[in-house]
C-alpha atoms as a PDB file:
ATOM      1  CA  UNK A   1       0.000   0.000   0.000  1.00  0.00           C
ATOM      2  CA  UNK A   2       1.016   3.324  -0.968  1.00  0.00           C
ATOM      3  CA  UNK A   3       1.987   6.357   1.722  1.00  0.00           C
ATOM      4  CA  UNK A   4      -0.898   7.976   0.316  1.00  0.00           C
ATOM      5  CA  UNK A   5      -3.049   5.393   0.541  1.00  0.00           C
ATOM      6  CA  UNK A   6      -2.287   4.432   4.171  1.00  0.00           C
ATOM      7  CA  UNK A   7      -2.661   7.700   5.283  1.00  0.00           C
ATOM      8  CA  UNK A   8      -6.213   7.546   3.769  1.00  0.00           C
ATOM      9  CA  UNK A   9      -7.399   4.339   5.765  1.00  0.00           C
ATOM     10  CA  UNK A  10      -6.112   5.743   8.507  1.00  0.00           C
ATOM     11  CA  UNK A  11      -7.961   8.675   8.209  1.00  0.00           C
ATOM     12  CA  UNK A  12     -11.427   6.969   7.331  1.00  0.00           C
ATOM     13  CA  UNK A  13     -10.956   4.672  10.320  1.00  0.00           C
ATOM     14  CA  UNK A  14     -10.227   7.628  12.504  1.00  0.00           C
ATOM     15  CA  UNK A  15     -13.449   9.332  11.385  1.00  0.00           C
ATOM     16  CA  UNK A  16     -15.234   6.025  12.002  1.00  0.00           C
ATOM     17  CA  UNK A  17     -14.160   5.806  15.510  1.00  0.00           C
ATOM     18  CA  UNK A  18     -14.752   9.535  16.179  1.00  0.00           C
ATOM     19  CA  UNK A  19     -18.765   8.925  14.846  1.00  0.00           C
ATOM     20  CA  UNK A  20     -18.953   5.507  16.782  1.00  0.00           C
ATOM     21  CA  UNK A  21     -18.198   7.379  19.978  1.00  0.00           C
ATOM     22  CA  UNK A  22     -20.398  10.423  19.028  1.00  0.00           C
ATOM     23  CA  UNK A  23     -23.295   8.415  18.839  1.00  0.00           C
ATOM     24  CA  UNK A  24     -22.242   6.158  21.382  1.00  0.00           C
ATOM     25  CA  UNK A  25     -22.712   9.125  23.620  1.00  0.00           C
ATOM     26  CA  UNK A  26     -25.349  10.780  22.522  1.00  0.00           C
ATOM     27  CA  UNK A  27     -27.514  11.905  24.582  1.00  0.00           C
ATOM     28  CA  UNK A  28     -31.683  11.769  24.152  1.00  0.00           C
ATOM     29  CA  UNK A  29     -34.132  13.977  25.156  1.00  0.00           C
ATOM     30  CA  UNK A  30     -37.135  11.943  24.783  1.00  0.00           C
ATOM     31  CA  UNK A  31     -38.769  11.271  28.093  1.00  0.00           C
ATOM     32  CA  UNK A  32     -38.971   7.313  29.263  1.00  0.00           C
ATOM     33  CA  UNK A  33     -42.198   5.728  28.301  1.00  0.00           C
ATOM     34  CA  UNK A  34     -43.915   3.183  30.528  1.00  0.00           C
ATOM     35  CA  UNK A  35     -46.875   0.476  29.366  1.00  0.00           C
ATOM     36  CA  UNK A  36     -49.423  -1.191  31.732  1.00  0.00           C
ATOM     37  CA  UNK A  37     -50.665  -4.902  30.947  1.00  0.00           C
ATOM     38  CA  UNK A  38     -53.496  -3.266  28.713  1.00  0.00           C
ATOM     39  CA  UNK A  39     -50.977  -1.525  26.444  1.00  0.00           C
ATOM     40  CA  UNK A  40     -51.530   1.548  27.828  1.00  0.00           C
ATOM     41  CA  UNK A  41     -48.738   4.283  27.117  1.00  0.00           C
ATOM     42  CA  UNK A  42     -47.701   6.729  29.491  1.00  0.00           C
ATOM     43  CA  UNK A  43     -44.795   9.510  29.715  1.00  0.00           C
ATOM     44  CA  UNK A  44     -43.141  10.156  32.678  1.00  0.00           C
ATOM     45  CA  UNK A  45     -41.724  13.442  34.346  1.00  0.00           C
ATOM     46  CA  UNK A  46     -39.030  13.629  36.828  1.00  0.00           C
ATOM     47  CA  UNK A  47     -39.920  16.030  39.515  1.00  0.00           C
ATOM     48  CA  UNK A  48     -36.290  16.633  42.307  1.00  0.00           C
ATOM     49  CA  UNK A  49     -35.474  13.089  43.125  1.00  0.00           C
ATOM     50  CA  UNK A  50     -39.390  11.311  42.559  1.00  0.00           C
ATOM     51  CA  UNK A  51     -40.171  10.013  38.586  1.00  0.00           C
ATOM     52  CA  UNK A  52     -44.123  10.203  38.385  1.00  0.00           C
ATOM     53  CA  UNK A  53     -46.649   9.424  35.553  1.00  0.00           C
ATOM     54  CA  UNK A  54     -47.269  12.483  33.359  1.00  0.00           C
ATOM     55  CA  UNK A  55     -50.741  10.819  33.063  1.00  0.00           C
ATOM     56  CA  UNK A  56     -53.876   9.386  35.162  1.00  0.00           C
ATOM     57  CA  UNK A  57     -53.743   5.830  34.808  1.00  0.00           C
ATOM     58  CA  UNK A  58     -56.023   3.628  32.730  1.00  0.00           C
ATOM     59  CA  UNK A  59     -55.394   0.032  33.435  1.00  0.00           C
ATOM     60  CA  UNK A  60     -58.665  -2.392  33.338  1.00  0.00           C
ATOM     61  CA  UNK A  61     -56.795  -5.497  34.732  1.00  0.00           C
ATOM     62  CA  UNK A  62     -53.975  -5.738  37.717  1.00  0.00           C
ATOM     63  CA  UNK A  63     -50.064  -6.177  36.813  1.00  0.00           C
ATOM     64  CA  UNK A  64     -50.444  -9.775  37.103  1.00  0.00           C
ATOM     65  CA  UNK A  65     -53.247  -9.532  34.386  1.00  0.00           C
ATOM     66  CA  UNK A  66     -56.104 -10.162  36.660  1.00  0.00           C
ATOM     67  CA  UNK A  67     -59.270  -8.142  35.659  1.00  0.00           C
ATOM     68  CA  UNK A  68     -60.323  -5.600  38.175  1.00  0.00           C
ATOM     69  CA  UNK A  69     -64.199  -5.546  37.825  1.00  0.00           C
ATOM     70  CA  UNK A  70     -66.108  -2.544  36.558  1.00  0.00           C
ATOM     71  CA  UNK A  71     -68.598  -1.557  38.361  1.00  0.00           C
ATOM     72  CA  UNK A  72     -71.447   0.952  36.761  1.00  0.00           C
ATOM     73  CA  UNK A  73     -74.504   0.613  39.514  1.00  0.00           C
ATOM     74  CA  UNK A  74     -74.544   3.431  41.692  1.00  0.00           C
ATOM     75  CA  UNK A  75     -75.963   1.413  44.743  1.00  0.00           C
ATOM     76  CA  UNK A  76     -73.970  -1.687  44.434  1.00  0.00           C
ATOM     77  CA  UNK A  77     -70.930   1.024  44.070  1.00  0.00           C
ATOM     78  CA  UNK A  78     -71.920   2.793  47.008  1.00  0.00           C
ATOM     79  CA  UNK A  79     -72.275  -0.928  48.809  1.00  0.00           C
ATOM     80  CA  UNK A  80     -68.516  -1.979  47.630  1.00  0.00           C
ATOM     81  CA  UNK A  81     -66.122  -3.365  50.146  1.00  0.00           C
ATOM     82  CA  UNK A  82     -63.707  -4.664  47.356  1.00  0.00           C
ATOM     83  CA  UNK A  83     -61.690  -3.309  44.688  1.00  0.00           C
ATOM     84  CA  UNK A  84     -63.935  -1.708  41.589  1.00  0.00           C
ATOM     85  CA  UNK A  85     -63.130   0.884  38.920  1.00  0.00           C
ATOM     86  CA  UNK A  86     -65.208   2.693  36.384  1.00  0.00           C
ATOM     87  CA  UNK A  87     -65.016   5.801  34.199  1.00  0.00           C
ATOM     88  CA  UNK A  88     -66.507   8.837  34.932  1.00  0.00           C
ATOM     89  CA  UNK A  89     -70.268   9.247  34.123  1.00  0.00           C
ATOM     90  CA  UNK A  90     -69.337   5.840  33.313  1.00  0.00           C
ATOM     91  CA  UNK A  91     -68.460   6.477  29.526  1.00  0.00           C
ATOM     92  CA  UNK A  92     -65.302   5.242  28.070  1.00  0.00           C
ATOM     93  CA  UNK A  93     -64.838   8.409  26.276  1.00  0.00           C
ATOM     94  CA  UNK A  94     -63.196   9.627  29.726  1.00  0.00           C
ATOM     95  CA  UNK A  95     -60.476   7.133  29.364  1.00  0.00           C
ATOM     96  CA  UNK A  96     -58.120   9.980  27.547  1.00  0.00           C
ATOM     97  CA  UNK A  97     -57.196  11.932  29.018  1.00  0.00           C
ATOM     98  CA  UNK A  98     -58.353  11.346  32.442  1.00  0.00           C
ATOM     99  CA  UNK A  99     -57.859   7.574  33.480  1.00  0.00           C
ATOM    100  CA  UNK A 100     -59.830   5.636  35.506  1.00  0.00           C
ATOM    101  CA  UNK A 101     -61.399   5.738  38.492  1.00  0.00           C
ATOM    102  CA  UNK A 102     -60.558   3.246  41.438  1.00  0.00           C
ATOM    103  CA  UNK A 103     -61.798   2.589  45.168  1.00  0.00           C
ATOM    104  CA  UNK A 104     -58.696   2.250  47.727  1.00  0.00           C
ATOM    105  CA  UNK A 105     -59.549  -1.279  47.920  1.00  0.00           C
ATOM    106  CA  UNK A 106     -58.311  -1.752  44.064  1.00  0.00           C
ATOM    107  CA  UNK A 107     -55.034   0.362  45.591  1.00  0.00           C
ATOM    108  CA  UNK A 108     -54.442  -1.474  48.327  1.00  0.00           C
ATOM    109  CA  UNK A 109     -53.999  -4.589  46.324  1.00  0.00           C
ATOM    110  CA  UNK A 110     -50.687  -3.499  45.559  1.00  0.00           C
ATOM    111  CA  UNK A 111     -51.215  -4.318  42.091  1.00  0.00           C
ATOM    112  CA  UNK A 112     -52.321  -1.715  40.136  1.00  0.00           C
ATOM    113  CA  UNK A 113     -49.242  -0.266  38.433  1.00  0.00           C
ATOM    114  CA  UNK A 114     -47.103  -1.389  36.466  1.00  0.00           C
ATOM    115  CA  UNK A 115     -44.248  -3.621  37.477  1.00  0.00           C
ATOM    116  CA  UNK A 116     -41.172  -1.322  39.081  1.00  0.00           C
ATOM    117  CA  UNK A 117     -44.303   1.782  39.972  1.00  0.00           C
ATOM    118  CA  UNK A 118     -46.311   2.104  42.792  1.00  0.00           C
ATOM    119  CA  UNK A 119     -49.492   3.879  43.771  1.00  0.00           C
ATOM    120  CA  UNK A 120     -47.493   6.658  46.395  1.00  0.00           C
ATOM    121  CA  UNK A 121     -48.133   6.499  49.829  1.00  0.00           C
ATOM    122  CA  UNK A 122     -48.759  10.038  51.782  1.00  0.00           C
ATOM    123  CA  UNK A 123     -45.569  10.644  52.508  1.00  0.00           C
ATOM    124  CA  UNK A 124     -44.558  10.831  48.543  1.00  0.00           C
ATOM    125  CA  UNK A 125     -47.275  13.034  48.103  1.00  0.00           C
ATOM    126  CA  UNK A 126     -45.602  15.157  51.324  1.00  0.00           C
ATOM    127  CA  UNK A 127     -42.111  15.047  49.888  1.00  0.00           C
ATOM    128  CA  UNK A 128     -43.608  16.150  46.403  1.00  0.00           C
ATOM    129  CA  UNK A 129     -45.336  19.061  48.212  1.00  0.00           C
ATOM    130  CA  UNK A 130     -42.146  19.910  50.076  1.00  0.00           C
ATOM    131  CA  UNK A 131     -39.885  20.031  47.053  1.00  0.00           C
ATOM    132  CA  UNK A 132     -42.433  22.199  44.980  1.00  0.00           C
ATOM    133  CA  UNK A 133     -42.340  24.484  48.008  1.00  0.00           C
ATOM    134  CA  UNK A 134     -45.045  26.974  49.726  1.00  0.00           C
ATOM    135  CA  UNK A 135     -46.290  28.923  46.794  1.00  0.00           C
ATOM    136  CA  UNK A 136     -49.067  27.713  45.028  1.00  0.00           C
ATOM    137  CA  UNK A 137     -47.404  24.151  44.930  1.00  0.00           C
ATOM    138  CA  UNK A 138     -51.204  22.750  43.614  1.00  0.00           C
ATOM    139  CA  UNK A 139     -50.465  25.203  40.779  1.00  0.00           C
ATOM    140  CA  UNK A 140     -47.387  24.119  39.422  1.00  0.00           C
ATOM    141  CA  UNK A 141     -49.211  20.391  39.403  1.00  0.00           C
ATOM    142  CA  UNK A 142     -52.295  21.544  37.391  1.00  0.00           C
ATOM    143  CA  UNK A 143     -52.593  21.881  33.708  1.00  0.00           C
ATOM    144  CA  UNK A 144     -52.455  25.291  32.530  1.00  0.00           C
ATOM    145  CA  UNK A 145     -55.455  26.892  30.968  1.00  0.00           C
ATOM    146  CA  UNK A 146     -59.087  25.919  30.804  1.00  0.00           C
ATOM    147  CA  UNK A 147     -59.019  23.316  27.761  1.00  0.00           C
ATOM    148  CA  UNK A 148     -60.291  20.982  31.153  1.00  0.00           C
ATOM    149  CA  UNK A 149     -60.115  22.752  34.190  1.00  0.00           C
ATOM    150  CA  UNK A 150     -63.415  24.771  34.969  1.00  0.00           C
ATOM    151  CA  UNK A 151     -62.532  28.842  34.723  1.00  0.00           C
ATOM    152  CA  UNK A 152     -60.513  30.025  36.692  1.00  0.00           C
ATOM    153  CA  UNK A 153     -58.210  27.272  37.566  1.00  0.00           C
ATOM    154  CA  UNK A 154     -56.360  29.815  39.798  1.00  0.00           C
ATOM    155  CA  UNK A 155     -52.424  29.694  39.773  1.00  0.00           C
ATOM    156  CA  UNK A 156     -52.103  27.140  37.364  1.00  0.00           C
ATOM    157  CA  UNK A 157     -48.471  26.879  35.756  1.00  0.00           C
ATOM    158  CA  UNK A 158     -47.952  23.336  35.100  1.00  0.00           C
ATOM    159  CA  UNK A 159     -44.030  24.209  35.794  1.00  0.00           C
ATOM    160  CA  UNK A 160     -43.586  20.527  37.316  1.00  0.00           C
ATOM    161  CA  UNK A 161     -45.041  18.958  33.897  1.00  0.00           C
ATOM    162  CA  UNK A 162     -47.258  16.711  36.538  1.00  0.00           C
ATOM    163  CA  UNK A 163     -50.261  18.158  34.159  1.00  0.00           C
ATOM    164  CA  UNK A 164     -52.979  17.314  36.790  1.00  0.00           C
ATOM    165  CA  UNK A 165     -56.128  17.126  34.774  1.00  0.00           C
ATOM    166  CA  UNK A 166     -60.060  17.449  36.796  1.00  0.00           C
ATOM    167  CA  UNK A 167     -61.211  13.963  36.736  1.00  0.00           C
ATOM    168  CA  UNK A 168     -63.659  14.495  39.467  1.00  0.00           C
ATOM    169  CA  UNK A 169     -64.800  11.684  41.932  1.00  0.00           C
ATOM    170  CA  UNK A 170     -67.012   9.419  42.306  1.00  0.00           C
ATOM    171  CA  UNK A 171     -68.719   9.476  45.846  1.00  0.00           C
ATOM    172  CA  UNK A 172     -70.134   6.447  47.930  1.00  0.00           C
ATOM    173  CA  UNK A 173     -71.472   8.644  50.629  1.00  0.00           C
ATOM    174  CA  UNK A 174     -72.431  12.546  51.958  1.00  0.00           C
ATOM    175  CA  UNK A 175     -75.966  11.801  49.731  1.00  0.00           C
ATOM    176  CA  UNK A 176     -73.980  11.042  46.569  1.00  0.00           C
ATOM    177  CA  UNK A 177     -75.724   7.708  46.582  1.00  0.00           C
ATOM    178  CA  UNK A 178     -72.248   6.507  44.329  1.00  0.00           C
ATOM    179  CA  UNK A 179     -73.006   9.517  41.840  1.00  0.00           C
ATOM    180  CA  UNK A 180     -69.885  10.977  40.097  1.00  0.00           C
ATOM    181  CA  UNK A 181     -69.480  14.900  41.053  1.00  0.00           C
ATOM    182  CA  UNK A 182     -66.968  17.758  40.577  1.00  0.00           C
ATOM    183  CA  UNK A 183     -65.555  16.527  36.926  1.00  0.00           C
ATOM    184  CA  UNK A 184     -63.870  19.910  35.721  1.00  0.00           C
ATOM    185  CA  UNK A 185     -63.419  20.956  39.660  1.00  0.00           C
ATOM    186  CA  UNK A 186     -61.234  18.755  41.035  1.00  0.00           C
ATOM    187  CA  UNK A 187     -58.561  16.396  40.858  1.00  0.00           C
ATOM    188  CA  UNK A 188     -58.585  13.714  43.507  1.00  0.00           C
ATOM    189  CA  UNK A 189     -55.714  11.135  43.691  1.00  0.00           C
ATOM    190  CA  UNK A 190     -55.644   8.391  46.062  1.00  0.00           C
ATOM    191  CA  UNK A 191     -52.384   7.306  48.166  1.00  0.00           C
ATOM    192  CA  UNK A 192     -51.606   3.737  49.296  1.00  0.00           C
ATOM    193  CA  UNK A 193     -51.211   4.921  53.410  1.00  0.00           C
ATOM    194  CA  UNK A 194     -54.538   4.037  55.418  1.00  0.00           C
ATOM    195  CA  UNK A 195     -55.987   6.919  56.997  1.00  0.00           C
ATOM    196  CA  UNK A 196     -56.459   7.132  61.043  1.00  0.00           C
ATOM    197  CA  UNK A 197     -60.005   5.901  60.679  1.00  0.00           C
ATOM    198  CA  UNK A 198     -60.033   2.386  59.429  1.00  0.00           C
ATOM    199  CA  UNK A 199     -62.306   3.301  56.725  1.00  0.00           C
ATOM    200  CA  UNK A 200     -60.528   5.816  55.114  1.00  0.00           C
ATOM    201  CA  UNK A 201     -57.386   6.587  53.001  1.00  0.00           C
ATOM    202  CA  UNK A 202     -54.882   8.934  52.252  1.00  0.00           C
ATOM    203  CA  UNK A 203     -55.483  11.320  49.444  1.00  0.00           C
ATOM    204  CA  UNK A 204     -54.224  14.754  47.699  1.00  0.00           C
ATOM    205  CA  UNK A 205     -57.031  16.569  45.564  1.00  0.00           C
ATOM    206  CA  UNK A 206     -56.326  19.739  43.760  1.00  0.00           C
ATOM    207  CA  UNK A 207     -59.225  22.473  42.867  1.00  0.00           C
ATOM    208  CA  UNK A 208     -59.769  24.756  40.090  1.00  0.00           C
ATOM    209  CA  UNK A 209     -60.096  27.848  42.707  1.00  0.00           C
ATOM    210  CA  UNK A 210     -56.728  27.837  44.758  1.00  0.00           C
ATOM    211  CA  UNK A 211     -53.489  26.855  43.869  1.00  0.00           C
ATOM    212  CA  UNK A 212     -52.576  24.785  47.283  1.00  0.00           C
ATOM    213  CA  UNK A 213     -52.719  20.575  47.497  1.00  0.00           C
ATOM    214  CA  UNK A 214     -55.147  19.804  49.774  1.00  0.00           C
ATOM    215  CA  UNK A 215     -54.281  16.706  51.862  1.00  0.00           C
ATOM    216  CA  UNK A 216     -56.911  14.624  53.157  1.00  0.00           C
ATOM    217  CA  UNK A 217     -58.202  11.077  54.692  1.00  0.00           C
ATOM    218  CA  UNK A 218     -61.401  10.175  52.619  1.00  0.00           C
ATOM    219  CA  UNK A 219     -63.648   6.644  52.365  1.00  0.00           C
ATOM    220  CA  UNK A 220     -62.228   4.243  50.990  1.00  0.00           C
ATOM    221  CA  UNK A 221     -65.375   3.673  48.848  1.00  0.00           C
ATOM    222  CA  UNK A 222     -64.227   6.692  46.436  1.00  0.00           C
ATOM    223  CA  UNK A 223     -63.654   6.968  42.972  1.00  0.00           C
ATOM    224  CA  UNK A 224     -60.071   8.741  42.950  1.00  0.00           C
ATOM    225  CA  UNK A 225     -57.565   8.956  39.989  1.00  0.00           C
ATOM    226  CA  UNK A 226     -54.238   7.394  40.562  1.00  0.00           C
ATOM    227  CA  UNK A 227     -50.930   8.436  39.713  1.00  0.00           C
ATOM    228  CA  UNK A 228     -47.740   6.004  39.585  1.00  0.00           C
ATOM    229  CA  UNK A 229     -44.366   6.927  41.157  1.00  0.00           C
ATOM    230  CA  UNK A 230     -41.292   4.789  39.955  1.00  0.00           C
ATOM    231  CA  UNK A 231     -39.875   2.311  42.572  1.00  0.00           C
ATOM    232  CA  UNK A 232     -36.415   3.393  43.875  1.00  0.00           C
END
């Protein structure tokens, strides 16, 4: 082989090596995507040290492909002492974007997310609070704008990219009768931590008039939204 010609491999495989370890290294910007056992896709968003869900989830059936039944009867709702879901107004339509419904019973199965996520318990709500800090922390959870939230969803700036969407609730007791209420209004998610009264659980709900989470120990009979945080 010629100088000329040795130089010129030597070159080409130096280029070569330079664009293997280029790409190699590249870094993405797309965010990690996550599917439950129905083939439901989610994003995610990292928020300080906690990766959440950037959606309500949607699953029909537990990790282990068990169906979780769907219950549409107000009464035998409002009657329930195991896990249910449904949709709100009990119309699929509500699937996208706002999830399902569940009952704390279907959370405290420990199966509801998908495998390496969790339903949070009250404490990872509490750290997510604390890290977002005191101003208007429900604000920077809620999705900006009224395409969903009733007018005037006050202080919301979506700056964690937790979009928090108004899926409402569907209520067992206070008269509801198992009736679904406060679509638009509110968003209601339930935690896996039992409350102090052995028939309620641990919740965070965010309204479309103040920009604060509000923490709170509901029935367990509800129809909350969950989101999934990612195992450590």
């Amino acid at each position: 082989m010629k100088p000329q010609e040795k130089l010129s491999a030597c070159l080409l495989a130096m280029v070569i090596m330079i664009i293997i370890m280029v790409t190699g290294c590249k870094k993405t910007d797309e965010p990690e995507t996550v599917t439950d056992i129905d083939g439901n896709l989610y994003k995610t968003i990292v928020i300080g040290t906690q990766t959440w869900l950037e959606e309500n989830l949607k699953t029909t059936k537990y990790n282990d492909g068990t169906n979780i039944p769907n219950v549409t009867d107000n009464s035998e709702w409002m009657n329930l002492n195991t896990a249910a879901y449904c949709w709100y107004d009990n119309n699929i339509s509500n699937k996208k974007p706002y999830g399902a419904l569940y009952n704390w019973h279907a959370v405290n199965t420990g199966k509801l997310c998908p495998s390496g996520w969790h339903v949070p318990s009250f404490d990872e709500f509490q750290n997510l609070n604390d890290f977002l800090g005191d101003t208007g922390p429900g604000g920077q959870l809620k999705e900006k704008g009224t395409a969903h939230w009733k007018t005037p969803n006050t202080g919301a700036t979506n700056s964690s990219g937790f979009t928090a969407l108004p899926g409402g609730k569907r209520d067992p007791f206070n008269n509801n009768n198992g009736a679904f209420i406060f679509f638009g209004e509110a968003g209601c998610f339930w935690s896996s931590s039992q409350g102090g009264n052995p028939m309620d659980g641990k919740d965070m709900a965010l309204f479309y008039d103040n920009a604060e989470i509000g923490p709170g120990e509901n029935v367990k009979g509800n129809g909350y939204s969950v989101r999934c945080i990612k195992n450590n």
